[in-house]
PDB file of N, CA and C in Angstrom:
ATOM      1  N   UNK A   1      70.387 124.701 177.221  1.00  0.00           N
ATOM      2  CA  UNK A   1      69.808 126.011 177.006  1.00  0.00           C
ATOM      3  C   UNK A   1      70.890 127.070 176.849  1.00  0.00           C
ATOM      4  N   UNK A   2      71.929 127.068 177.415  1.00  0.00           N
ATOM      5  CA  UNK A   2      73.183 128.238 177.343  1.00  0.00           C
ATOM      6  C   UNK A   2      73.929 127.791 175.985  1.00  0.00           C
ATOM      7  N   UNK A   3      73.382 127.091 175.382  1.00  0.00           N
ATOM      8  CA  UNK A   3      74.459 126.713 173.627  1.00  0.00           C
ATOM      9  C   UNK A   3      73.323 127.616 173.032  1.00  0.00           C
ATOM     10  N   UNK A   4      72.214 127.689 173.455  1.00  0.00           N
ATOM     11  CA  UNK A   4      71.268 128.359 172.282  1.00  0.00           C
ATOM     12  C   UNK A   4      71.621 130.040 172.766  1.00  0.00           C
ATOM     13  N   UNK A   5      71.989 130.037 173.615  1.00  0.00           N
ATOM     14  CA  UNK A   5      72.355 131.387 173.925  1.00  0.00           C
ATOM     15  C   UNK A   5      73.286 131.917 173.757  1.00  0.00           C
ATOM     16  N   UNK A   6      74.195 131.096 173.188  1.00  0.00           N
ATOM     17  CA  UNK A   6      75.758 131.531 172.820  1.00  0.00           C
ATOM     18  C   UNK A   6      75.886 132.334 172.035  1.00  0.00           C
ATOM     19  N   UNK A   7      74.854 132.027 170.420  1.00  0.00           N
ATOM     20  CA  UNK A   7      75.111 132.457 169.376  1.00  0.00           C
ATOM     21  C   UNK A   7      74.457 134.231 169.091  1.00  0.00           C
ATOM     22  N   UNK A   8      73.621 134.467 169.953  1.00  0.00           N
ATOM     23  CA  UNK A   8      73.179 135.504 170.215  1.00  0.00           C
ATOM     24  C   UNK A   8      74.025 136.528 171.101  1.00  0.00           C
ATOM     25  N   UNK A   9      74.554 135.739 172.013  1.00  0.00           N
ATOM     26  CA  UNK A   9      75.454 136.667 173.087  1.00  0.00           C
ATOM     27  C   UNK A   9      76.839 137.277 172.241  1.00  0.00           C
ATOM     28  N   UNK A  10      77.329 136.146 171.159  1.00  0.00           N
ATOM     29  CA  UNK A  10      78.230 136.447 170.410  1.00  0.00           C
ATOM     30  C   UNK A  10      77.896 137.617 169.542  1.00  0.00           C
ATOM     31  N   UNK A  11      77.054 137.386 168.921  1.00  0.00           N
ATOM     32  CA  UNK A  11      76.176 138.414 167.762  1.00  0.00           C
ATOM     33  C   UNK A  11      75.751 140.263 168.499  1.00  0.00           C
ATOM     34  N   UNK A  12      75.836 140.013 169.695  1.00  0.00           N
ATOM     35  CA  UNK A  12      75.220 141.108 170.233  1.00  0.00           C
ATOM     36  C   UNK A  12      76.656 141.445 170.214  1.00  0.00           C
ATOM     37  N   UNK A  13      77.539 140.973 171.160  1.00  0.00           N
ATOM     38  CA  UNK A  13      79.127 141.433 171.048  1.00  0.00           C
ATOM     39  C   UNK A  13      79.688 142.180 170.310  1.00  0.00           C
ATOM     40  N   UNK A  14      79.295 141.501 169.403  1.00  0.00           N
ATOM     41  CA  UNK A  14      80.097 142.009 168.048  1.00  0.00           C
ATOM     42  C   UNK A  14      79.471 143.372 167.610  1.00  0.00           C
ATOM     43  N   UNK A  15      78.363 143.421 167.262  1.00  0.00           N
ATOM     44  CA  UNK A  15      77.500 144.237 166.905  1.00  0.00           C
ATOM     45  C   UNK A  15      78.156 146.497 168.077  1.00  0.00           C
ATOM     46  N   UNK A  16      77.670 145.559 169.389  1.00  0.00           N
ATOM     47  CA  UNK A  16      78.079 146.647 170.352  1.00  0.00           C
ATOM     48  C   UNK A  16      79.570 147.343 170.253  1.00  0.00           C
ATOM     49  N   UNK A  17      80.497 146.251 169.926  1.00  0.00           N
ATOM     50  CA  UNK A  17      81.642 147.028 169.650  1.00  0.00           C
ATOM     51  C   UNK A  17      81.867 147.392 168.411  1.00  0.00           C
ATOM     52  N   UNK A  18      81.074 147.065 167.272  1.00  0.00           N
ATOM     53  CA  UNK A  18      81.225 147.940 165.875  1.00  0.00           C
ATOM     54  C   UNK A  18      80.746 149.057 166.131  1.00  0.00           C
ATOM     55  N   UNK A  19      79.044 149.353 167.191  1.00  0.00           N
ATOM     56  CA  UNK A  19      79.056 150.255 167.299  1.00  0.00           C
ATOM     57  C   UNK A  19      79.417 151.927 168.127  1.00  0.00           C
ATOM     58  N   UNK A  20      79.941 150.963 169.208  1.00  0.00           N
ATOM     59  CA  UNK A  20      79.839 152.002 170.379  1.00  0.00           C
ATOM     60  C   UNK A  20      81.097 151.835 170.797  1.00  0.00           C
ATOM     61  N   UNK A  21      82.211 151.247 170.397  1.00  0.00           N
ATOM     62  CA  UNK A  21      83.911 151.559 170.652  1.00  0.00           C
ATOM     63  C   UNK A  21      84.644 152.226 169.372  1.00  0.00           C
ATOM     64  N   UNK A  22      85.860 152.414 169.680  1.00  0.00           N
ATOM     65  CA  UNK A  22      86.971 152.803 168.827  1.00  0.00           C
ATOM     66  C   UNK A  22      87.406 152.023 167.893  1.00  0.00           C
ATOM     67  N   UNK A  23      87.085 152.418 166.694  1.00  0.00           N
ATOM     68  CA  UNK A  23      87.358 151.450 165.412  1.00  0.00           C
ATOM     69  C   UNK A  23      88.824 150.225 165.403  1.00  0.00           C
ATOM     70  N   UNK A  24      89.713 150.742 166.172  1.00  0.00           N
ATOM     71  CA  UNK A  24      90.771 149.582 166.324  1.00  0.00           C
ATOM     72  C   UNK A  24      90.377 148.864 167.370  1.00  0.00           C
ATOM     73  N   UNK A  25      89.600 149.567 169.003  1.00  0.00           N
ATOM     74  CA  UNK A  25      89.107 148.247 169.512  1.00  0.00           C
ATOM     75  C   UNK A  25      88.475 147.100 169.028  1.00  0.00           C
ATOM     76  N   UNK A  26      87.431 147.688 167.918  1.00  0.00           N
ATOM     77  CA  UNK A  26      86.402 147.046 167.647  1.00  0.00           C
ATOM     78  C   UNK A  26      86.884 146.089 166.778  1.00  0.00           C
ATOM     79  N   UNK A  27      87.823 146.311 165.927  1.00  0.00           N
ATOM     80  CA  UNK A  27      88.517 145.252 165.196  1.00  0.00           C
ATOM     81  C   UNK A  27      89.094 144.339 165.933  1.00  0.00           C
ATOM     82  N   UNK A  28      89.866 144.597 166.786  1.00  0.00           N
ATOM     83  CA  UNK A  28      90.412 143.367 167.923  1.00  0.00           C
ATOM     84  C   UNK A  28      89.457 142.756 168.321  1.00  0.00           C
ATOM     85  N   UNK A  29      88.450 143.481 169.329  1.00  0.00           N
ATOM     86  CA  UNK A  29      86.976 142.411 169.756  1.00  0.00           C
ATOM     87  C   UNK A  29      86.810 141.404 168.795  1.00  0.00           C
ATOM     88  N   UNK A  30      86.567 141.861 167.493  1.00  0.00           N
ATOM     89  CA  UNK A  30      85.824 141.407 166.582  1.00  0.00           C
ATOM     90  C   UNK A  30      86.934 140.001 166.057  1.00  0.00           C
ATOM     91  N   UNK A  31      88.000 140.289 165.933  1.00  0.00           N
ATOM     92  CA  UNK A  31      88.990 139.152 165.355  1.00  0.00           C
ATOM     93  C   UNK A  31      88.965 138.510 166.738  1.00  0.00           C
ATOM     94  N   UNK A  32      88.539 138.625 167.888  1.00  0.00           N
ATOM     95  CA  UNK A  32      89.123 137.766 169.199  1.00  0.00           C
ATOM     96  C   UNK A  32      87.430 136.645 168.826  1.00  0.00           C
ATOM     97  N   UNK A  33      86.690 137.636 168.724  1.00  0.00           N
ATOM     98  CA  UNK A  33      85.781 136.340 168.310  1.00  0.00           C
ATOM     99  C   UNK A  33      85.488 135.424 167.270  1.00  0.00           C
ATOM    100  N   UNK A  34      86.142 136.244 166.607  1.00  0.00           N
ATOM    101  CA  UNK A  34      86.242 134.647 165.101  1.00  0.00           C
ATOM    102  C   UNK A  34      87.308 133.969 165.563  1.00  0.00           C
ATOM    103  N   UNK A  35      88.643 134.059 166.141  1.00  0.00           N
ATOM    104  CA  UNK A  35      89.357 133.597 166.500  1.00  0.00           C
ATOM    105  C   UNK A  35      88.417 132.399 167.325  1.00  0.00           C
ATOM    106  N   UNK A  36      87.597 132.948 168.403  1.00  0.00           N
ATOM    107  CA  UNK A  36      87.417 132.118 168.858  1.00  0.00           C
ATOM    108  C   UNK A  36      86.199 130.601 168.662  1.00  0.00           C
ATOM    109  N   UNK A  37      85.589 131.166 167.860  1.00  0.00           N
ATOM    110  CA  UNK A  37      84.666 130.748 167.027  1.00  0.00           C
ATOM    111  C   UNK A  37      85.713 129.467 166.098  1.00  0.00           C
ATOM    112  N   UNK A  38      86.079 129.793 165.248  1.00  0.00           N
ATOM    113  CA  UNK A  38      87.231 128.934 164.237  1.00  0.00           C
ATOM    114  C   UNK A  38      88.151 127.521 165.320  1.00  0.00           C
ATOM    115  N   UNK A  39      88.778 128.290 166.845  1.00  0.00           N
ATOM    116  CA  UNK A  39      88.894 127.450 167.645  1.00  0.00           C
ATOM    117  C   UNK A  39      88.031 126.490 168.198  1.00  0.00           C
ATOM    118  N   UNK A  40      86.694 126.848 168.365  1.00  0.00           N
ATOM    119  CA  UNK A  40      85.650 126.077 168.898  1.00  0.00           C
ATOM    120  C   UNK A  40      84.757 125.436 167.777  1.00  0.00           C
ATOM    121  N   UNK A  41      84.887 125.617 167.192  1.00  0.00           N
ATOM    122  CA  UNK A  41      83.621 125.097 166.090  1.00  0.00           C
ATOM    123  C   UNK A  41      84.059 123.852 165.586  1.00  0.00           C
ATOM    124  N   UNK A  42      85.232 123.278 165.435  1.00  0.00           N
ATOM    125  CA  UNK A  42      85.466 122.005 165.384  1.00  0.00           C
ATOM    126  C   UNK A  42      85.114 121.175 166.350  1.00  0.00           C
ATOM    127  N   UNK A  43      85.131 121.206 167.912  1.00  0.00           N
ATOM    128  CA  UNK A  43      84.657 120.374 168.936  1.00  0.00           C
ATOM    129  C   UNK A  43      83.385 120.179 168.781  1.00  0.00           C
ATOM    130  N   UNK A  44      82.708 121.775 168.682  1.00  0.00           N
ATOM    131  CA  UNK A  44      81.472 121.489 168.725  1.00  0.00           C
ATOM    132  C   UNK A  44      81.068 120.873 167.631  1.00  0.00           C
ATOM    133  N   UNK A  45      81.356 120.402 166.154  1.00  0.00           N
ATOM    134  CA  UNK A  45      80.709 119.921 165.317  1.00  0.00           C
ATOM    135  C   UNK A  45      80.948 118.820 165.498  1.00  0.00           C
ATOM    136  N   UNK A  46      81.937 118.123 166.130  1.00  0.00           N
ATOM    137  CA  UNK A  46      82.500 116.581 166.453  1.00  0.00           C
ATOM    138  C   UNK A  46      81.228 116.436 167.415  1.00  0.00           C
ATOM    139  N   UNK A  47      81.458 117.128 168.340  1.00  0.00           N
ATOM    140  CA  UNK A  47      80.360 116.810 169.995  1.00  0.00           C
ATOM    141  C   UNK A  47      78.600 116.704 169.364  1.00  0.00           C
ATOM    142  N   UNK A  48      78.468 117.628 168.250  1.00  0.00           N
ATOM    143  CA  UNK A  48      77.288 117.437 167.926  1.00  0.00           C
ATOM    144  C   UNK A  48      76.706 116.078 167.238  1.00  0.00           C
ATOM    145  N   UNK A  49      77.570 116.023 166.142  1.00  0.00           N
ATOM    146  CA  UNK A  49      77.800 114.646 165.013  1.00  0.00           C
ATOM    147  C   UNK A  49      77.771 113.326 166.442  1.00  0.00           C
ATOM    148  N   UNK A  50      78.574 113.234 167.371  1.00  0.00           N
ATOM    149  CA  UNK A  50      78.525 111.961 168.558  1.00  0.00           C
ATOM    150  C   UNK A  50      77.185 112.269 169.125  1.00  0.00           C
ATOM    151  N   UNK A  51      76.289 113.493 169.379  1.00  0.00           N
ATOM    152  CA  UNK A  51      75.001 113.203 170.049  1.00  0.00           C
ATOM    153  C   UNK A  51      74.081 112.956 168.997  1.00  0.00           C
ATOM    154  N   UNK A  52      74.160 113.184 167.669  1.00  0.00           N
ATOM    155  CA  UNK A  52      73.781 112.578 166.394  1.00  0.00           C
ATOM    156  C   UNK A  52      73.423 111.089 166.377  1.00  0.00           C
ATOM    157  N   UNK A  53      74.748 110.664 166.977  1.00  0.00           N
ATOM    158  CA  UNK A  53      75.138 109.178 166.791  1.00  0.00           C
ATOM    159  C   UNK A  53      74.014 108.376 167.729  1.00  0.00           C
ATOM    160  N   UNK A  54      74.354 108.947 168.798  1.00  0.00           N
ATOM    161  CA  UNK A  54      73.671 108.515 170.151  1.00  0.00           C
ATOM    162  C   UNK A  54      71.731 108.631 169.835  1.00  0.00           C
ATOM    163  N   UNK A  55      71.516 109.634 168.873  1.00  0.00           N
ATOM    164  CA  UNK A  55      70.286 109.833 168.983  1.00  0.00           C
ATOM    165  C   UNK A  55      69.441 109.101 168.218  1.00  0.00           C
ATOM    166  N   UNK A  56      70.255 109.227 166.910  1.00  0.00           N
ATOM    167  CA  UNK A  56      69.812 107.795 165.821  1.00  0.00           C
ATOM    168  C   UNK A  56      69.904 106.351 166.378  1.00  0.00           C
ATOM    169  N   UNK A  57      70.482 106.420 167.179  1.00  0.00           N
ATOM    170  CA  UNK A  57      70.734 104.712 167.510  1.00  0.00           C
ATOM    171  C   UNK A  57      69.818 104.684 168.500  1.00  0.00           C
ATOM    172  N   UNK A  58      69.379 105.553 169.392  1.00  0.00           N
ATOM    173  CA  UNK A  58      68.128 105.568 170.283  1.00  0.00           C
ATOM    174  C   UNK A  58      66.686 105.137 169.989  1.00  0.00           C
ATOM    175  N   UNK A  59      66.788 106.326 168.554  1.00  0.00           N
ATOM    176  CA  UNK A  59      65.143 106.340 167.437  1.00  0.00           C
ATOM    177  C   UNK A  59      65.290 104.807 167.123  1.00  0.00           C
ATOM    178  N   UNK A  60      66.240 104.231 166.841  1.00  0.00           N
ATOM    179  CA  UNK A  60      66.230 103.133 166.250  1.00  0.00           C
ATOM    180  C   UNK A  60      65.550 102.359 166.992  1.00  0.00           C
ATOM    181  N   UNK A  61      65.924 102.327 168.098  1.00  0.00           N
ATOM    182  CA  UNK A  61      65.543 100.441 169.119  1.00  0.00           C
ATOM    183  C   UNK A  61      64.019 101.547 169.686  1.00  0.00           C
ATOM    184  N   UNK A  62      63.634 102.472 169.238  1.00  0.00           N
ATOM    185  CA  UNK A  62      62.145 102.570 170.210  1.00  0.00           C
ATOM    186  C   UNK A  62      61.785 102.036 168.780  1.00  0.00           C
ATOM    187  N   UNK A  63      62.234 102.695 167.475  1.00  0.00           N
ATOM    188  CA  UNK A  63      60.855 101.670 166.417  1.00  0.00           C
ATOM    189  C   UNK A  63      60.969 101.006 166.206  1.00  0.00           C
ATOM    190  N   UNK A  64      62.441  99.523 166.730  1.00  0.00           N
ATOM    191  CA  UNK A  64      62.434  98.460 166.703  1.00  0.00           C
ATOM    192  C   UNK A  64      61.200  98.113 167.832  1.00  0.00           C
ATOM    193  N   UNK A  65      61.061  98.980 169.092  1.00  0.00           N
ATOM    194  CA  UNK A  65      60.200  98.392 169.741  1.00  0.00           C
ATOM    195  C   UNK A  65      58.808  98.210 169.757  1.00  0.00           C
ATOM    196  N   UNK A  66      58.657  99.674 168.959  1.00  0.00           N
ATOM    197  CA  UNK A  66      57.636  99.745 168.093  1.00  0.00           C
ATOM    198  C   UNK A  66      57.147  98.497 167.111  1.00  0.00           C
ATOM    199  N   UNK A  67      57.931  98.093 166.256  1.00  0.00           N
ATOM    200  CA  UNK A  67      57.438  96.990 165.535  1.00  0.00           C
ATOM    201  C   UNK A  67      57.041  95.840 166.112  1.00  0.00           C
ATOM    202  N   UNK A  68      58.069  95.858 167.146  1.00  0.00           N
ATOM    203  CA  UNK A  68      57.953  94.615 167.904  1.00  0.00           C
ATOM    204  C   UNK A  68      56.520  94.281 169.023  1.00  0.00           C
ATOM    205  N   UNK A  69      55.648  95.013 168.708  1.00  0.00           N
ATOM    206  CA  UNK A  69      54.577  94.848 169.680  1.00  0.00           C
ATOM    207  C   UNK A  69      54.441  95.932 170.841  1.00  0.00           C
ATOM    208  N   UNK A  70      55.361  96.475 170.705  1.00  0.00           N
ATOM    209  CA  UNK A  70      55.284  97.057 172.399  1.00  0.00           C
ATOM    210  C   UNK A  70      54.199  97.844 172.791  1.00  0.00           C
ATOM    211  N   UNK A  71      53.647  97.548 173.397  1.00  0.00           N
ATOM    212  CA  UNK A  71      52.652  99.154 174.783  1.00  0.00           C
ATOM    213  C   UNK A  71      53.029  99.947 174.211  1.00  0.00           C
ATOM    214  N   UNK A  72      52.156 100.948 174.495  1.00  0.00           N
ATOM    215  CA  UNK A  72      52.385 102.442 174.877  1.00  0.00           C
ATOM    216  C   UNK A  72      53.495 102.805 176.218  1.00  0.00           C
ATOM    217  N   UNK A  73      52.760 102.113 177.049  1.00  0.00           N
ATOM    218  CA  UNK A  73      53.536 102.381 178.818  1.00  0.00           C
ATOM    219  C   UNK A  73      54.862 101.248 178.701  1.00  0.00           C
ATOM    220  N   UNK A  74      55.016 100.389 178.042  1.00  0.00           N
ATOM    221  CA  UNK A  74      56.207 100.022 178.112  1.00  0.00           C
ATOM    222  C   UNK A  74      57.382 100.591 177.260  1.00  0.00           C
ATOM    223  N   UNK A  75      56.814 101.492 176.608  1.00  0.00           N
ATOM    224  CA  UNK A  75      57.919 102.356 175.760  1.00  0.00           C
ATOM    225  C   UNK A  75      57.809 103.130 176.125  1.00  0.00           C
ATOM    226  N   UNK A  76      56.914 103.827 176.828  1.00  0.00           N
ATOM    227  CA  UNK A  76      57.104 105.270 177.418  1.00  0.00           C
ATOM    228  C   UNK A  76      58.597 104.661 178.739  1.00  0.00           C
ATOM    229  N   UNK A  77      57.768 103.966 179.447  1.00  0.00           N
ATOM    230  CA  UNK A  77      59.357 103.742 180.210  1.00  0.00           C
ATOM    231  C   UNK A  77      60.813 103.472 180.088  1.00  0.00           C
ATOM    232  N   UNK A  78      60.924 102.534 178.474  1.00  0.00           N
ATOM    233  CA  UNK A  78      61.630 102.139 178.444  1.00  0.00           C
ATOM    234  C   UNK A  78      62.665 103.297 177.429  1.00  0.00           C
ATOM    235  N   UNK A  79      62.202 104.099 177.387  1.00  0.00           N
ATOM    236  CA  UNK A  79      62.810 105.101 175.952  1.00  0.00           C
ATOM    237  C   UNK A  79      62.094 106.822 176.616  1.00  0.00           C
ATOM    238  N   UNK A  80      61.720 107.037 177.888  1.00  0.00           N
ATOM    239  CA  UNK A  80      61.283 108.207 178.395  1.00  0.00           C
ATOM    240  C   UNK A  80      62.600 109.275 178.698  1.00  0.00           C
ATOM    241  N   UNK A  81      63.625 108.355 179.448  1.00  0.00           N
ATOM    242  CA  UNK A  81      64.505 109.295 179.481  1.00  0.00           C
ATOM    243  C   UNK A  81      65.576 110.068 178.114  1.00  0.00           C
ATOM    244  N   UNK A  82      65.015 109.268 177.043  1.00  0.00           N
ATOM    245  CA  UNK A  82      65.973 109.979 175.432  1.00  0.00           C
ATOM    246  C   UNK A  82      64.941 110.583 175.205  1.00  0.00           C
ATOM    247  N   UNK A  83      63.782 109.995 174.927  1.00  0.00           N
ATOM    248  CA  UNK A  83      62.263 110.839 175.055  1.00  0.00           C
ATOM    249  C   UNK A  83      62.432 112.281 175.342  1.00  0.00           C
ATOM    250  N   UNK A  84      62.512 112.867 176.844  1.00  0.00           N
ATOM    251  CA  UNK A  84      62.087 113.737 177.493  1.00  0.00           C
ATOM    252  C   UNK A  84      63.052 113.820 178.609  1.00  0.00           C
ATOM    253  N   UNK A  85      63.138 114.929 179.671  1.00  0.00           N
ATOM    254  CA  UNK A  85      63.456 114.983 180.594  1.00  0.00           C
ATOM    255  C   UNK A  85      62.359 114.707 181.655  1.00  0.00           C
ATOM    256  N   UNK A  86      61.413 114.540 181.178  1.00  0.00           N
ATOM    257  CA  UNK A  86      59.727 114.772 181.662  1.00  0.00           C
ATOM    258  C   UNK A  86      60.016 113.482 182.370  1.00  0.00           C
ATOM    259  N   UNK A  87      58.805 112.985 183.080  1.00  0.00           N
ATOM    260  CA  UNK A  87      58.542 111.674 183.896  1.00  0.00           C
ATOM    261  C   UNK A  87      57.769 111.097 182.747  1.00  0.00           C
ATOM    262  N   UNK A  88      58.314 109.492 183.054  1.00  0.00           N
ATOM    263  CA  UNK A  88      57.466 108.242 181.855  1.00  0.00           C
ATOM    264  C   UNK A  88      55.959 109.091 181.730  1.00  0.00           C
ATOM    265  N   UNK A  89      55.179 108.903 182.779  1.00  0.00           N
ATOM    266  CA  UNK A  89      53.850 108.874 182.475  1.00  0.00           C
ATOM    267  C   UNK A  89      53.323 110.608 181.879  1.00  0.00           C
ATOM    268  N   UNK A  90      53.914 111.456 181.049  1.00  0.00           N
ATOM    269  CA  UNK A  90      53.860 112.415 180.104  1.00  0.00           C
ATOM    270  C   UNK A  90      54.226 111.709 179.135  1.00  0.00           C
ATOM    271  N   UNK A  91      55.730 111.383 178.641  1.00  0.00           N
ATOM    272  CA  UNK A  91      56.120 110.393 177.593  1.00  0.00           C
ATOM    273  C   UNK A  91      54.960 109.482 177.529  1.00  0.00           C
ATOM    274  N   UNK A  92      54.334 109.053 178.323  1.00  0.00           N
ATOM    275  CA  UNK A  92      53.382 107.769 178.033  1.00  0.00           C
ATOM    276  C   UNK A  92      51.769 108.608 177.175  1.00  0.00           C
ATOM    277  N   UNK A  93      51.669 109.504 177.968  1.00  0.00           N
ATOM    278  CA  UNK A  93      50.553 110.371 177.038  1.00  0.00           C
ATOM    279  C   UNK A  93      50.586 111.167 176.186  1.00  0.00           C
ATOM    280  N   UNK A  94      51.791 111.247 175.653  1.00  0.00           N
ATOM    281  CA  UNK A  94      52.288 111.844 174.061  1.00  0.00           C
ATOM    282  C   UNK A  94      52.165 110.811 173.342  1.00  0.00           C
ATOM    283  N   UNK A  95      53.055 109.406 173.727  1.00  0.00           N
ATOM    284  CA  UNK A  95      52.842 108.862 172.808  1.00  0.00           C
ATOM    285  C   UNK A  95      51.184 107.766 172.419  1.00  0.00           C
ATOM    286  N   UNK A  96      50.754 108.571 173.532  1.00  0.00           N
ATOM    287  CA  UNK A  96      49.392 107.392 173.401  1.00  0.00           C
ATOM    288  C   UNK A  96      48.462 108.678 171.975  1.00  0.00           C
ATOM    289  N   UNK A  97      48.753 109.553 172.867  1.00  0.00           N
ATOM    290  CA  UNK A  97      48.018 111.055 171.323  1.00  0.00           C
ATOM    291  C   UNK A  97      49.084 110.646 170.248  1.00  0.00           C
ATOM    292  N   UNK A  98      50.208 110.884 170.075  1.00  0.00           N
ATOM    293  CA  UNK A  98      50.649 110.121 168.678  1.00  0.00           C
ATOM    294  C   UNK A  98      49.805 109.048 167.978  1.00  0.00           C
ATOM    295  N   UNK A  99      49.879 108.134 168.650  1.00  0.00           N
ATOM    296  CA  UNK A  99      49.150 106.685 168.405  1.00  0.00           C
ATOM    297  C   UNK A  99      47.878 106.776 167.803  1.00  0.00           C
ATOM    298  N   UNK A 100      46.999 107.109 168.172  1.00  0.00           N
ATOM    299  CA  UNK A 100      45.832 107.719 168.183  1.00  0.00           C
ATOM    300  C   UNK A 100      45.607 108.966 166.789  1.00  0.00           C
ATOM    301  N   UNK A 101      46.651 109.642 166.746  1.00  0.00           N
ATOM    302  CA  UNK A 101      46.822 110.191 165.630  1.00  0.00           C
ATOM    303  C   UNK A 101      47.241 109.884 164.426  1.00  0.00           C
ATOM    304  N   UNK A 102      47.305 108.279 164.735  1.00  0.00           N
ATOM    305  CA  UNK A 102      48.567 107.892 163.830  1.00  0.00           C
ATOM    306  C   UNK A 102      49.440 108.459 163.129  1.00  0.00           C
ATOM    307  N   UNK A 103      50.516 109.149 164.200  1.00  0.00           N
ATOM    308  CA  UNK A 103      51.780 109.380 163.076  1.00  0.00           C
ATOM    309  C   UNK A 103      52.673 108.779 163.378  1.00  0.00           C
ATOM    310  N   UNK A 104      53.824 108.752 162.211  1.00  0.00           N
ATOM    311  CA  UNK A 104      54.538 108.292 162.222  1.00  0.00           C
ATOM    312  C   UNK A 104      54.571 106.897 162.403  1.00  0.00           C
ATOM    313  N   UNK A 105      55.607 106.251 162.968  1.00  0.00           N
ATOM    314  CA  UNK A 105      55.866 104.557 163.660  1.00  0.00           C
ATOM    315  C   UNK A 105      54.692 104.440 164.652  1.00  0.00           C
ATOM    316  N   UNK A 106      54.537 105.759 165.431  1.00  0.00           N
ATOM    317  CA  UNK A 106      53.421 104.962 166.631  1.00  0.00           C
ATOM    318  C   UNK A 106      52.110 104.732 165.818  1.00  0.00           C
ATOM    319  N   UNK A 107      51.757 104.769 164.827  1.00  0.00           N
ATOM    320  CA  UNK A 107      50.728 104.226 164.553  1.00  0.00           C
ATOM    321  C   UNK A 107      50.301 102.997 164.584  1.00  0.00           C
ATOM    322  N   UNK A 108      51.886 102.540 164.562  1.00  0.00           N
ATOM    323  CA  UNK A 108      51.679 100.756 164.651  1.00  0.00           C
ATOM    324  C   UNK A 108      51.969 100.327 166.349  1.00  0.00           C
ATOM    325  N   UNK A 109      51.661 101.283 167.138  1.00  0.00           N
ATOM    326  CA  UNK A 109      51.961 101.247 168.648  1.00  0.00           C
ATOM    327  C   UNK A 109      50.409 100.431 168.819  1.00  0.00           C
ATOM    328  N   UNK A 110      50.682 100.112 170.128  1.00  0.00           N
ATOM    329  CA  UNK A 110      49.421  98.896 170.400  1.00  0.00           C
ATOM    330  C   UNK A 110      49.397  99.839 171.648  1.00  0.00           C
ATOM    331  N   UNK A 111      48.632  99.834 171.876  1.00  0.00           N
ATOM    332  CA  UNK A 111      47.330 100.071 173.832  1.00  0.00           C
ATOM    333  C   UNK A 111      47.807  99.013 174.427  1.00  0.00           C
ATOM    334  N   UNK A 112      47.835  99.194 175.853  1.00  0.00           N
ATOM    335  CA  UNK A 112      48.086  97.964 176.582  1.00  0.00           C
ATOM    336  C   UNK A 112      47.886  98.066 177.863  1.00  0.00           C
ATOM    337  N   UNK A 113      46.773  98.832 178.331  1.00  0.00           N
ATOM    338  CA  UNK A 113      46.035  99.346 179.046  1.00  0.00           C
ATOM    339  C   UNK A 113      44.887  99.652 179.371  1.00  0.00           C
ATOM    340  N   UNK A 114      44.104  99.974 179.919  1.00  0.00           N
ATOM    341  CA  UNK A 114      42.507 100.180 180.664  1.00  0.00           C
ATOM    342  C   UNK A 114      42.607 101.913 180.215  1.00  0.00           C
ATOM    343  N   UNK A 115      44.005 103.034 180.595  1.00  0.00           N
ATOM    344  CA  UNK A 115      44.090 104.414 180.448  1.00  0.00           C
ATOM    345  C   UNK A 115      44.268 104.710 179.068  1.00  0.00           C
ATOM    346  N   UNK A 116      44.160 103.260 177.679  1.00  0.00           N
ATOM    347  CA  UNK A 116      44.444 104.119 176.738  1.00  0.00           C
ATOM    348  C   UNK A 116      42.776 104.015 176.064  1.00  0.00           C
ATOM    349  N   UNK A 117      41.976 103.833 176.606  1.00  0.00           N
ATOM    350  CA  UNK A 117      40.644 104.245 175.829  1.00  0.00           C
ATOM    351  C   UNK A 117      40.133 103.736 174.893  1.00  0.00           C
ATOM    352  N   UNK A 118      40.746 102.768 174.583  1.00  0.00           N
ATOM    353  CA  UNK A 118      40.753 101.464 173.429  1.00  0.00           C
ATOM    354  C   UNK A 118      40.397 101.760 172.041  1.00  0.00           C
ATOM    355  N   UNK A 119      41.343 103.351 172.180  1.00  0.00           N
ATOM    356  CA  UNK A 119      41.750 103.946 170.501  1.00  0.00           C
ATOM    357  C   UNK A 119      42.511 103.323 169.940  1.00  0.00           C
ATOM    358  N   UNK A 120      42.972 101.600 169.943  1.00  0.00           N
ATOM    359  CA  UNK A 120      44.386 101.780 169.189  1.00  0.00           C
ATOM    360  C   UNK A 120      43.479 100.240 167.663  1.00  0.00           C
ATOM    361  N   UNK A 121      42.007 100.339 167.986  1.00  0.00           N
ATOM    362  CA  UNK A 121      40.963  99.661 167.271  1.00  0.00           C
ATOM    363  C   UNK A 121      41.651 100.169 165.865  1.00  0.00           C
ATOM    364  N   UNK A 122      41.902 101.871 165.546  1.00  0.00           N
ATOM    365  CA  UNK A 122      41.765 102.519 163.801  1.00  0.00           C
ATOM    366  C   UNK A 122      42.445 101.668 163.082  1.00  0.00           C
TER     367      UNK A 122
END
């Protein structure tokens, strides 16, 4: 939540000292933050591109598990924590309303339960 807040806190920065300092402060402020921006923006595009990596290869093995037969509740557990920060059994009732909605991969999700209502008949 504080990366989504960065880009705003920066933006306000900048903004306040164009308007309400001394035109040479405001130029220094202003070059200290592209400076710093130009320094940081390479990590962060590396750090982003590696949780990229991590995230595609995640999606991958739930719709491998997906194909593969799986539950609802055994993929909610087994893929809840990339899922969500939430507890399995939310993950487990998103993806049972996915299912049910058929979108996407969970359409080919199977019920495997008494709690899924024996919507997965469509």
């Amino acid at each position: 939540a504080w990366a989504v807040l960065a880009a705003p806190a920066a933006c306000a920065a900048f903004f306040i000292w164009e308007l309400y300092s001394p035109p040479l402060a405001a130029v220094a402020v202003q070059a200290s933050l592209l400076a710093a921006l130009l320094v940081l923006a390479p990590r962060n595009s590396a750090m982003a591109l590696a949780w990229r990596a991590l995230y595609q290869a995640a999606a991958g093995r739930l719709e491998r598990d997906i194909a593969a037969g799986e539950g609802v509740s055994s993929l909610a557990a087994e893929h809840a924590g990339f899922l969500s920060r939430g507890d399995a059994r939310s993950v487990e009732s998103g993806m049972a309303l996915l299912r049910d909605g058929r979108v996407g991969p969970f359409r080919r999700a199977r019920g495997d339960d008494a709690r899924d209502s024996g919507a997965t008949s469509r």
